[in-house]
N, C-alpha and C. Protein backbone atom coordinates (compact mmCIF):
# COMPACT_ATOMS: atom_id res chain seq x y z
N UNK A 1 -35.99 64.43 19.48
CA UNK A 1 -37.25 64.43 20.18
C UNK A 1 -37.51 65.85 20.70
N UNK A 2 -38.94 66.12 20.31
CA UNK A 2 -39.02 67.62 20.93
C UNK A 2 -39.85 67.84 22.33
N UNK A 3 -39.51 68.82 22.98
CA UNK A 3 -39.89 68.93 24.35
C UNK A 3 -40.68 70.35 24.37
N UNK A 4 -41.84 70.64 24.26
CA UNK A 4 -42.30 71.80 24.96
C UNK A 4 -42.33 72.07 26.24
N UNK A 5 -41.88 73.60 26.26
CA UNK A 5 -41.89 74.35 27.31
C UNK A 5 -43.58 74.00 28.37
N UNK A 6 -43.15 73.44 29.73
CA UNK A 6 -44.04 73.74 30.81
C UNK A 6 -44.86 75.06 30.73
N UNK A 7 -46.39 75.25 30.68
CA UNK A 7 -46.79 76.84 30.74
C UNK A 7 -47.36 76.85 31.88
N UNK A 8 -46.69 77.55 32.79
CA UNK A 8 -48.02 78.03 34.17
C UNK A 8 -48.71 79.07 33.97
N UNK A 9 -49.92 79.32 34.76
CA UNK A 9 -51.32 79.24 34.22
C UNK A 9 -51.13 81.26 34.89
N UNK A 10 -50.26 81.38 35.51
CA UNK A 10 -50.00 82.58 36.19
C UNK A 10 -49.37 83.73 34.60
N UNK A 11 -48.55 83.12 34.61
CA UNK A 11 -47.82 83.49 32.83
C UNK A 11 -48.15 83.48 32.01
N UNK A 12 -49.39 82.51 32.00
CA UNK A 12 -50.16 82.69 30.52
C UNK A 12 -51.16 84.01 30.54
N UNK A 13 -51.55 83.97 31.86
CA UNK A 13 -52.32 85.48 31.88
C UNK A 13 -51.33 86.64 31.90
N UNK A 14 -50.44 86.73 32.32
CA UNK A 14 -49.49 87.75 31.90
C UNK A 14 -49.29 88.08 30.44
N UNK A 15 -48.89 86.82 29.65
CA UNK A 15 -47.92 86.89 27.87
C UNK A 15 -49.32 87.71 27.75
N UNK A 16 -50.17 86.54 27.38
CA UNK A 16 -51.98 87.14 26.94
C UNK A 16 -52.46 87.87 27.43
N UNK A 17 -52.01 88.62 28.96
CA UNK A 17 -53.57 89.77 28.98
C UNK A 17 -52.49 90.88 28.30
N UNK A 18 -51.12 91.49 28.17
CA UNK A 18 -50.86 91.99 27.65
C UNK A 18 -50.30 92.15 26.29
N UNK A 19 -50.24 91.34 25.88
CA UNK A 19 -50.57 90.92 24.21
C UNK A 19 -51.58 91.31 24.17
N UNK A 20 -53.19 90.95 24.51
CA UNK A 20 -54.33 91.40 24.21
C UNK A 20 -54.93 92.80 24.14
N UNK A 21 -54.12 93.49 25.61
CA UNK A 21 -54.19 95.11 25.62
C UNK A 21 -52.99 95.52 24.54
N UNK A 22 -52.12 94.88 24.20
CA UNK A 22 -51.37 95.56 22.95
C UNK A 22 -51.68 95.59 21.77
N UNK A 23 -53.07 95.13 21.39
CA UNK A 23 -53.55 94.71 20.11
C UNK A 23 -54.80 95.72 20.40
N UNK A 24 -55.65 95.57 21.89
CA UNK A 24 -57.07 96.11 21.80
C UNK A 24 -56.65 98.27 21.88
N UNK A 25 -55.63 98.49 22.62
CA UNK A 25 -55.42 99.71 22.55
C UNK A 25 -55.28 100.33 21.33
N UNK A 26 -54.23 100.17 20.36
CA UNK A 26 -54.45 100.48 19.28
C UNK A 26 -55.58 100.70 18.58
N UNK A 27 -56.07 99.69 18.25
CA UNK A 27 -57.82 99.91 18.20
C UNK A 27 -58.69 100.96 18.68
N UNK A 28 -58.83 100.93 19.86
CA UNK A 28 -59.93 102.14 20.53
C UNK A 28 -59.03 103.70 20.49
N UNK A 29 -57.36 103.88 20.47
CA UNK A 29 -57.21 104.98 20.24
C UNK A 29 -57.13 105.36 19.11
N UNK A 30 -56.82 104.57 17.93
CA UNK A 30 -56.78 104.43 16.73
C UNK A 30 -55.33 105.25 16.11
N UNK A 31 -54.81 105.40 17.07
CA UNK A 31 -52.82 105.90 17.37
C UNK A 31 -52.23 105.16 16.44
N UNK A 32 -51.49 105.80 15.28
CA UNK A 32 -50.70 104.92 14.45
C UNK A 32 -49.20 104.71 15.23
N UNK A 33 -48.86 105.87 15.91
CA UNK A 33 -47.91 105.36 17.16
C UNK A 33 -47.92 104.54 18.07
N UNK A 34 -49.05 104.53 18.59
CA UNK A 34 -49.47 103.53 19.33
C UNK A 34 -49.54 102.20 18.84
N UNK A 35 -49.68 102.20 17.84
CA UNK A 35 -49.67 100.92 16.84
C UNK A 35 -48.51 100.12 16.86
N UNK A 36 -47.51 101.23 16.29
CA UNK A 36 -46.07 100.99 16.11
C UNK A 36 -45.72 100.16 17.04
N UNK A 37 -45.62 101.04 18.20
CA UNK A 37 -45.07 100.28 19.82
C UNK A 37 -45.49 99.19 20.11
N UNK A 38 -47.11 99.11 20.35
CA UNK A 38 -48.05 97.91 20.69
C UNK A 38 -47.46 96.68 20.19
N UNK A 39 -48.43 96.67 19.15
CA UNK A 39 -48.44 95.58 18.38
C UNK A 39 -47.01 94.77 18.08
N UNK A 40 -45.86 95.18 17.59
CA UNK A 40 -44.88 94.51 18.07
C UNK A 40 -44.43 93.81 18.98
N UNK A 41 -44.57 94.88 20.33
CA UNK A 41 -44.44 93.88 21.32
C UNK A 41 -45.45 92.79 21.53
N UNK A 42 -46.90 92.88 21.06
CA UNK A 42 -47.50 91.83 21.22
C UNK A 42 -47.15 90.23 20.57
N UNK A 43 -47.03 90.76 19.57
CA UNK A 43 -46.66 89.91 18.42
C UNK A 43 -45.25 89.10 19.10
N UNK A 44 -44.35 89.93 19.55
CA UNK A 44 -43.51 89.49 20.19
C UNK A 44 -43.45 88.44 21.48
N UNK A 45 -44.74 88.73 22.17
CA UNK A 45 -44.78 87.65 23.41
C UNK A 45 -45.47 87.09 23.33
N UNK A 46 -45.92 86.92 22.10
CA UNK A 46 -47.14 85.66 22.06
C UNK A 46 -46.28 84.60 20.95
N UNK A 47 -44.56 85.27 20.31
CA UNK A 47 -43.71 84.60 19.76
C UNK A 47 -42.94 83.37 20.89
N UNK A 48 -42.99 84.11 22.31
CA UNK A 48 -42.22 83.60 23.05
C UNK A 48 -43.64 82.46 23.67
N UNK A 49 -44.90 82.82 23.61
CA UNK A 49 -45.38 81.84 24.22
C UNK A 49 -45.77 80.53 23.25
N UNK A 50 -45.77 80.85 21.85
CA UNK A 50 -45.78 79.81 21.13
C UNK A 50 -44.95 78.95 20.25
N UNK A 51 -43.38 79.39 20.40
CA UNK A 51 -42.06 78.92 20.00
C UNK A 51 -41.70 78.65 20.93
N UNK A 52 -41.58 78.30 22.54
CA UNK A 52 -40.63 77.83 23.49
C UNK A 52 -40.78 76.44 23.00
N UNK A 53 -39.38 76.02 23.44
CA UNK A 53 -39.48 74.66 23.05
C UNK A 53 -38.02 74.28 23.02
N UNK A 54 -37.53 72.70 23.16
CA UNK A 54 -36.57 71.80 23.35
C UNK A 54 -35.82 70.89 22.71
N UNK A 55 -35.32 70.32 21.67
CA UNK A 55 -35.29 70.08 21.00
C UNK A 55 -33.81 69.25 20.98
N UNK A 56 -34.20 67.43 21.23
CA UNK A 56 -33.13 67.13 21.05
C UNK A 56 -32.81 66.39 20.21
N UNK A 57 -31.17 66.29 19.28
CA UNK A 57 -30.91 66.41 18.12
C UNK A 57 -29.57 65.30 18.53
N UNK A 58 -29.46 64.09 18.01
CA UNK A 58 -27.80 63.30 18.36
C UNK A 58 -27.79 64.00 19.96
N UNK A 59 -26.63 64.78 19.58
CA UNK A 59 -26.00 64.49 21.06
C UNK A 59 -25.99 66.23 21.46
N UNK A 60 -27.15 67.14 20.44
CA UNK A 60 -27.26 68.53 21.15
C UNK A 60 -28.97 68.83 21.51
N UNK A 61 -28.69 69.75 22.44
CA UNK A 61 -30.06 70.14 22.65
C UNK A 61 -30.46 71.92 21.85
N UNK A 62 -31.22 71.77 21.35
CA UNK A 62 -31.35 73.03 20.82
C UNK A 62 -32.60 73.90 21.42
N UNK A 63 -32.09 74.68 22.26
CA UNK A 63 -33.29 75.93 23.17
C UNK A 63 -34.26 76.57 22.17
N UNK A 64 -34.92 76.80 22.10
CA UNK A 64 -35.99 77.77 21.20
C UNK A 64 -36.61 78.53 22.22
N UNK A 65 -36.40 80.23 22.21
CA UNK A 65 -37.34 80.72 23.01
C UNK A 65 -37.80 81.70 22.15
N UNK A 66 -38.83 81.92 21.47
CA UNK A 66 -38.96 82.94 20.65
C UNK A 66 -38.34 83.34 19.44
N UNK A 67 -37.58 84.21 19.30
CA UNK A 67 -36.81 84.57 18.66
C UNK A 67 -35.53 84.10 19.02
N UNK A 68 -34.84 84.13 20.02
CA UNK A 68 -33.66 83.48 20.66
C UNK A 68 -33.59 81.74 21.05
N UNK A 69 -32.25 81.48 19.99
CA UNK A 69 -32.03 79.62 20.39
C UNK A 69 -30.70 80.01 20.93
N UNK A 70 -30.44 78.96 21.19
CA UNK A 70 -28.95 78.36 22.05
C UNK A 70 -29.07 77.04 21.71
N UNK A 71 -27.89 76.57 21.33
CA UNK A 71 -27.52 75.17 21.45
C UNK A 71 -26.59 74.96 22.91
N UNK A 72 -26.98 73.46 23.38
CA UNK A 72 -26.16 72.89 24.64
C UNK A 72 -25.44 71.37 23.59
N UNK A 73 -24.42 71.70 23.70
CA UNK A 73 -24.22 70.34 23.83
C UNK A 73 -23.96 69.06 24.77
N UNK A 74 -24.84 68.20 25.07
CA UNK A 74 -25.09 67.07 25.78
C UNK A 74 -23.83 66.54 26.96
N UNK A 75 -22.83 66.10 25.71
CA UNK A 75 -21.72 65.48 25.70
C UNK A 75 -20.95 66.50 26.79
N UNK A 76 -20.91 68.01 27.27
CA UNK A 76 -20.53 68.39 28.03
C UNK A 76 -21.28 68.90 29.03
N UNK A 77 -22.38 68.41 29.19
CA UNK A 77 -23.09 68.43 30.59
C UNK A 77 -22.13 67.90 31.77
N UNK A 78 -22.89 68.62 32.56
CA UNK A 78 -22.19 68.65 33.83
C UNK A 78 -22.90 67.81 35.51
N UNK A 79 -23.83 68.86 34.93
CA UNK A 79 -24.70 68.64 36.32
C UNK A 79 -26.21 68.88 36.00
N UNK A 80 -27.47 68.50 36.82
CA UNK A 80 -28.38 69.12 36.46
C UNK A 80 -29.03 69.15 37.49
N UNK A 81 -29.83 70.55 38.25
CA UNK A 81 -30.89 71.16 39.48
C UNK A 81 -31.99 71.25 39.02
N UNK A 82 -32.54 71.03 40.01
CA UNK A 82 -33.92 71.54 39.99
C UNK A 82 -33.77 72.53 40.50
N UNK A 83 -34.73 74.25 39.85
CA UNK A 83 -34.91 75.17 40.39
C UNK A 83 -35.87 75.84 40.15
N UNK A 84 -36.71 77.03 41.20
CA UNK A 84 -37.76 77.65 40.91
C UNK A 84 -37.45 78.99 40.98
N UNK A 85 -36.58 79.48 40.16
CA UNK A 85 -35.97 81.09 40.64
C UNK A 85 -36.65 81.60 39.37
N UNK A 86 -37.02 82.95 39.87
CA UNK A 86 -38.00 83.59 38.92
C UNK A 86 -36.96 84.54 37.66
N UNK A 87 -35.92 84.26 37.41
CA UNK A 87 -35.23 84.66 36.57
C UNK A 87 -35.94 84.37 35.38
N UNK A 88 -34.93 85.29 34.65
CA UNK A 88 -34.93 84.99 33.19
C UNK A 88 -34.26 83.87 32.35
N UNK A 89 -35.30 83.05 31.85
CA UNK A 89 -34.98 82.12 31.81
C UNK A 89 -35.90 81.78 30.69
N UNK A 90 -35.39 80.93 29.58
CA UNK A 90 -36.18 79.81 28.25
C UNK A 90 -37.07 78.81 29.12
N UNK A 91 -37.74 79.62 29.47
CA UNK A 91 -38.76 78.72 30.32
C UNK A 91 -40.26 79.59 30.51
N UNK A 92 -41.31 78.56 30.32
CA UNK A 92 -42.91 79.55 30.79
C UNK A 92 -43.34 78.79 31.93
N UNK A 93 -42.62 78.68 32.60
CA UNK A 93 -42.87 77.89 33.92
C UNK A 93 -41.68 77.91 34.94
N UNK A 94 -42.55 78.34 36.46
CA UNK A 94 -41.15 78.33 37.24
C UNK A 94 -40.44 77.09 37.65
N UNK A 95 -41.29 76.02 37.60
CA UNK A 95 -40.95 74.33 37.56
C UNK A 95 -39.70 74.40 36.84
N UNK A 96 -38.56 74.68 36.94
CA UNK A 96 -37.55 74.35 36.33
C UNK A 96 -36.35 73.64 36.48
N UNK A 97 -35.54 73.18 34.81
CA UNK A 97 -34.18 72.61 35.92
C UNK A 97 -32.90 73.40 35.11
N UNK A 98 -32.31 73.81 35.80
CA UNK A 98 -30.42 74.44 35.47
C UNK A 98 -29.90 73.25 34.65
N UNK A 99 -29.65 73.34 33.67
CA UNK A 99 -28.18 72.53 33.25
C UNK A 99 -27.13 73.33 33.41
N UNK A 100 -26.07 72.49 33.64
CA UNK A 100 -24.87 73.25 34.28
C UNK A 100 -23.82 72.42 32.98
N UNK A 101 -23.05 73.50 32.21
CA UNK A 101 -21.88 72.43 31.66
C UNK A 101 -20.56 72.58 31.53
N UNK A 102 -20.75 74.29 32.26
CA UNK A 102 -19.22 74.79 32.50
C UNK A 102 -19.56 75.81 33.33
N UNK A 103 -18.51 76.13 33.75
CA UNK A 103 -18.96 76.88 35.84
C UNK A 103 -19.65 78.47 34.24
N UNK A 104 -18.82 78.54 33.72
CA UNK A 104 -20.24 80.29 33.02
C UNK A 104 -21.30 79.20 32.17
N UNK A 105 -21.28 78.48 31.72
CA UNK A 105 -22.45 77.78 30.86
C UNK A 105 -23.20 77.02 31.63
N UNK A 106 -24.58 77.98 31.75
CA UNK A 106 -25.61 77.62 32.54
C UNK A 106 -26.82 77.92 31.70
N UNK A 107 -27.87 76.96 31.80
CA UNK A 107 -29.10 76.97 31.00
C UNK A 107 -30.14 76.45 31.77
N UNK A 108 -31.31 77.63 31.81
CA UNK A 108 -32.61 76.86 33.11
C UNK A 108 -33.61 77.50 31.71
N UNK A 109 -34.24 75.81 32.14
CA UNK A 109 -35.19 75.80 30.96
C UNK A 109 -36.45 74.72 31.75
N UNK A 110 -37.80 74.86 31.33
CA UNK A 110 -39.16 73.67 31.92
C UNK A 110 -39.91 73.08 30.78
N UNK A 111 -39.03 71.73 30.54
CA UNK A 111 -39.81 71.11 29.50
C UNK A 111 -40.88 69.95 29.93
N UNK A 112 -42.40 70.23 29.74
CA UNK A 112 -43.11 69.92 30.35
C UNK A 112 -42.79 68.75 30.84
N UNK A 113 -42.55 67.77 30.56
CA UNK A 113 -41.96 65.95 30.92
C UNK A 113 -41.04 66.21 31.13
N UNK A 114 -40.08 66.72 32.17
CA UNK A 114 -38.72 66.81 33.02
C UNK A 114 -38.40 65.35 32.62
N UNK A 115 -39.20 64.21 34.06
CA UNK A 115 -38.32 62.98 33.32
C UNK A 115 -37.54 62.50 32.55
N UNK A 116 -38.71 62.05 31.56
CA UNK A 116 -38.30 61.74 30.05
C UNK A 116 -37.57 62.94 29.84
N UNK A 117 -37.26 63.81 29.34
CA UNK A 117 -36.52 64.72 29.50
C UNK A 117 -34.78 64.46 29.53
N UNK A 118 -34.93 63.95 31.04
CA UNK A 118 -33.73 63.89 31.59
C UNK A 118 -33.24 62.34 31.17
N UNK A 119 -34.34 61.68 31.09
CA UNK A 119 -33.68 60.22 30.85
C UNK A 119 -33.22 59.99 29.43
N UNK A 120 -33.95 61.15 28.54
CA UNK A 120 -32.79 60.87 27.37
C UNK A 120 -31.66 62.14 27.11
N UNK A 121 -31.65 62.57 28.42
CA UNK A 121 -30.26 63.09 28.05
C UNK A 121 -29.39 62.01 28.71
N UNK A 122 -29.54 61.69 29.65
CA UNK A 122 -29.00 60.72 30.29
C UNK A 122 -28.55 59.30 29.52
N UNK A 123 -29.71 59.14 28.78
CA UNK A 123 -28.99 57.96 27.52
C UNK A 123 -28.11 58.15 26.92
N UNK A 124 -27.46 59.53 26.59
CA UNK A 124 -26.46 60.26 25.73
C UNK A 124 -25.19 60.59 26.51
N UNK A 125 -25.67 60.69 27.92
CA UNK A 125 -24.50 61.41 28.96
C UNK A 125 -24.57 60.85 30.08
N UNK A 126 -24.53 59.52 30.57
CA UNK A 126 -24.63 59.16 31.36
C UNK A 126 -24.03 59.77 32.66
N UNK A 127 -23.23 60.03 32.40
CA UNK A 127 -21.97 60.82 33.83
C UNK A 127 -22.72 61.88 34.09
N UNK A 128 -23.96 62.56 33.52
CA UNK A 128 -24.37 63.63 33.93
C UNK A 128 -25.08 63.66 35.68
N UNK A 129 -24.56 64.73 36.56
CA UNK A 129 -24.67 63.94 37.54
C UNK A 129 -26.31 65.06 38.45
N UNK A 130 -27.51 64.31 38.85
CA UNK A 130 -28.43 65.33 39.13
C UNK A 130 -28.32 65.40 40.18
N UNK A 131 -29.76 66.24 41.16
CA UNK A 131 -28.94 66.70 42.93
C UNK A 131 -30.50 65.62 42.64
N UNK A 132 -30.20 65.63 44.43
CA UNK A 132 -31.39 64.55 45.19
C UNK A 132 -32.76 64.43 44.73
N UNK A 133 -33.21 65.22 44.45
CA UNK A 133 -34.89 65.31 44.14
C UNK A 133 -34.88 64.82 42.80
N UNK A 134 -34.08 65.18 41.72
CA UNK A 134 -34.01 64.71 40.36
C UNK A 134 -33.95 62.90 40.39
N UNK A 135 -32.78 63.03 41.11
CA UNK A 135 -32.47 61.27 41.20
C UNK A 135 -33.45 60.57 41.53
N UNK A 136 -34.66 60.89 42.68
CA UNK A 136 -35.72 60.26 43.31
C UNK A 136 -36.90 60.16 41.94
N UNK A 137 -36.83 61.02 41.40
CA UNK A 137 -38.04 61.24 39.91
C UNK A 137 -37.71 59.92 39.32
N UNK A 138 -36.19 60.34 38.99
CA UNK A 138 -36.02 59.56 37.83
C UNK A 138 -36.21 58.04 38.39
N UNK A 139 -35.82 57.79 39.16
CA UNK A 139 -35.50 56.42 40.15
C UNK A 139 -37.08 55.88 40.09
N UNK A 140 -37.56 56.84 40.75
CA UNK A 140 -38.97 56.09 41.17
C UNK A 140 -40.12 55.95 39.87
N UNK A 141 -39.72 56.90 38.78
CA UNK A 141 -40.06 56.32 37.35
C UNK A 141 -39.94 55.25 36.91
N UNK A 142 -38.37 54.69 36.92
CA UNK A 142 -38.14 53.36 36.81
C UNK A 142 -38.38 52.11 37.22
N UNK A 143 -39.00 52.03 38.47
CA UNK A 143 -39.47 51.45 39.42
C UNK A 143 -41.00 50.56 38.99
């Protein structure tokens, strides 16, 4: 089942207004250097705003951020937070949650439907254990 990335509306004017000046500069200076530089990077963050994404597979989750994936596997989840830290992170939204599955293997990612989300990792990993606010989502979903 696939999960797209959450987009806040703050970030989308960021990827796009400079993607857009990396495409329109070239143009009006007509800089084949300028070209070079630009346009790559544009091309580049408008890779990350239209490949984020989640992707779960049996019993792994596969990250897509752009050019860069990571696989998690499920089965060694640990824990899972909610967090809004403006890090770097496989995420276009600060709405996020940490998976935790070994004290260095950590992954914060915002797939728009957290819930569902979590409830089918949770079908796979039950022992996975979330902090308070997660549990209340999921709980009062069920409800």
């Amino acid at each position: 089942m696939y999960f797209p990335s959450k987009k806040d509306r703050w970030l989308s004017i960021i990827l796009w207004g400079v993607s857009l000046v990396g495409i329109i500069i070239p143009l009006i200076t007509g800089s084949i250097l300028t070209v070079i530089f630009t346009v790559p990077l544009a091309i580049i963050l408008l890779w990350f705003w239209f490949r984020t994404g989640y992707l779960i597979e049996e019993d792994k989750i596969k990250v897509r951020y752009g050019p860069i994936r990571q696989t998690v596997n499920i089965k060694e989840i640990k824990r899972i937070h909610k967090r809004k830290l403006p890090l770097s992170a496989p995420a276009l939204s600060m709405d996020r949650i940490e998976i935790m599955c070994s004290k260095f293997n950590v992954v914060t990612i915002s797939p728009e439907n957290q819930e569902k989300f979590i409830e089918t990792l949770l079908a796979i990993n039950p022992a996975i254990k979330l902090d308070d606010h997660l549990k209340e989502k999921i709980q009062s979903k069920r409800r």
